[in-house]
C-alpha atoms as a PDB file:
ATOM      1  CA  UNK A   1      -2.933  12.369  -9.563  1.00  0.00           C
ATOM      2  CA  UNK A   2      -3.562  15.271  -7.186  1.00  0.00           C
ATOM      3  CA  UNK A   3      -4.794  14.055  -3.967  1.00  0.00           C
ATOM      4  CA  UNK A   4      -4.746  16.764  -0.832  1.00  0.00           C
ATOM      5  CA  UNK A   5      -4.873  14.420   1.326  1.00  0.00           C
ATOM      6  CA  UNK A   6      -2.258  11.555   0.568  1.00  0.00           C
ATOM      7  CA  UNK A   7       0.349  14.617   0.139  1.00  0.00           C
ATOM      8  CA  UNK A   8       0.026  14.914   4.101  1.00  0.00           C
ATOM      9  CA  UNK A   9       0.749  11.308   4.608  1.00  0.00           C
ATOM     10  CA  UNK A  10       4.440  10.814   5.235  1.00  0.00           C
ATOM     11  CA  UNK A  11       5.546   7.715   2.877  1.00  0.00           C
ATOM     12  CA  UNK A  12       6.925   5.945   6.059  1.00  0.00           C
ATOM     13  CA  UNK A  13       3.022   5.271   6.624  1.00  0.00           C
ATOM     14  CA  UNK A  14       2.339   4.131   3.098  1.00  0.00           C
ATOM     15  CA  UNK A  15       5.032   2.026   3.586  1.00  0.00           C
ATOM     16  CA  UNK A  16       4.194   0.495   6.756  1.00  0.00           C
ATOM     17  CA  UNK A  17       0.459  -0.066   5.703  1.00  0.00           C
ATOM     18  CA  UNK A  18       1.749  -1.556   2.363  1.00  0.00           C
ATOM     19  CA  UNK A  19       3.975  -4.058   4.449  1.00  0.00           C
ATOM     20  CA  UNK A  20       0.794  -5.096   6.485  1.00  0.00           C
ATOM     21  CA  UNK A  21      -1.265  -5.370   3.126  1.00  0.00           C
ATOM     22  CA  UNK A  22       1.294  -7.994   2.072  1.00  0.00           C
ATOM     23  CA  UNK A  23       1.424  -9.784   5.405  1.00  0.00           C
ATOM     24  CA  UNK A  24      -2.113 -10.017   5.673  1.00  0.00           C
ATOM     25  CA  UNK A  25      -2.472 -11.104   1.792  1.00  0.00           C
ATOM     26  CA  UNK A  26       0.144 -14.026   2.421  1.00  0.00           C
ATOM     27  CA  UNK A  27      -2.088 -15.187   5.810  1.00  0.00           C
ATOM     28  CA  UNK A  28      -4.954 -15.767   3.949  1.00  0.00           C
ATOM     29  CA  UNK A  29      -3.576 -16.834   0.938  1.00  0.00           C
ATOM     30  CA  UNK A  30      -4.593 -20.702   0.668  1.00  0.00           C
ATOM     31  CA  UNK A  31      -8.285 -19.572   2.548  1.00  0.00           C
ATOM     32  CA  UNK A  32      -9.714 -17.342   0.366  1.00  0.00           C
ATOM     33  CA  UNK A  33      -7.956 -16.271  -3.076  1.00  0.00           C
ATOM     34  CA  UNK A  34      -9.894 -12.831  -4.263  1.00  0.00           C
ATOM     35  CA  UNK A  35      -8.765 -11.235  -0.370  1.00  0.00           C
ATOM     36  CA  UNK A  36      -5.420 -12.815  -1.519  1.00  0.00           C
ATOM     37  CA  UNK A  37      -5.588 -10.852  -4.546  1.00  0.00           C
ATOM     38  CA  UNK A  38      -7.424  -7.125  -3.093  1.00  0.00           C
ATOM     39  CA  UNK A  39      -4.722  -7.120  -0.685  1.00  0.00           C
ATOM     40  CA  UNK A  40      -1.714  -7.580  -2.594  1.00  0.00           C
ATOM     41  CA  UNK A  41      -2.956  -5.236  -5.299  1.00  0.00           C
ATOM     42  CA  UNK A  42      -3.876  -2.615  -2.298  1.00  0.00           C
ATOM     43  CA  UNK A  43      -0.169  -3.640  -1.261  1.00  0.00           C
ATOM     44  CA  UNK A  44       1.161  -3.029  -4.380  1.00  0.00           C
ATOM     45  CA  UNK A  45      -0.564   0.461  -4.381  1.00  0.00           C
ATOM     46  CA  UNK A  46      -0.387   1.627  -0.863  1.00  0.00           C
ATOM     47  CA  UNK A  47       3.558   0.976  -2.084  1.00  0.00           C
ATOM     48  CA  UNK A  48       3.626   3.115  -5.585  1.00  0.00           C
ATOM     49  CA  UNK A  49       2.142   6.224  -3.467  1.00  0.00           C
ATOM     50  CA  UNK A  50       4.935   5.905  -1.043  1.00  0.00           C
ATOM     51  CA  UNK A  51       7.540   6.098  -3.564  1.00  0.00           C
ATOM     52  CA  UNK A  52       5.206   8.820  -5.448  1.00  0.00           C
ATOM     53  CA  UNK A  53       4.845  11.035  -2.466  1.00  0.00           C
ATOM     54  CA  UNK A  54       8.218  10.578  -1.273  1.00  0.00           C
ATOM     55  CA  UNK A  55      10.031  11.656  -4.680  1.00  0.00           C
ATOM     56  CA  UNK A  56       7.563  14.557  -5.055  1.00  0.00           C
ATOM     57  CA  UNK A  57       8.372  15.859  -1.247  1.00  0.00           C
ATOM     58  CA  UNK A  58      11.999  16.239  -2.657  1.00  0.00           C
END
């Protein structure tokens, strides 16, 4: 995976934006079930790169 510009990103952002995926995926969980499920798996991603980008940075 070599994206320029997610190695810019510090993974306190990723983190943060992965936190309000998951928020936002548990709102509208009971209203509508494929938003449910794009924003936990965007969650779920926007988390991975975090943890990608911050043990590549060391």
């Amino acid at each position: 995976m070599n994206f320029p510009s997610l190695k810019n990103i510090p993974p306190i952002y990723l983190y943060i934006a992965s936190t309000l995926c998951f928020v936002i995926s548990n709102l509208i969980r009971e209203k509508n079930p494929l938003f449910y499920g794009t924003f936990l798996a965007a969650g779920l991603i926007l988390f991975l790169l975090g943890i990608y980008s911050r043990i590549s940075n060391k």
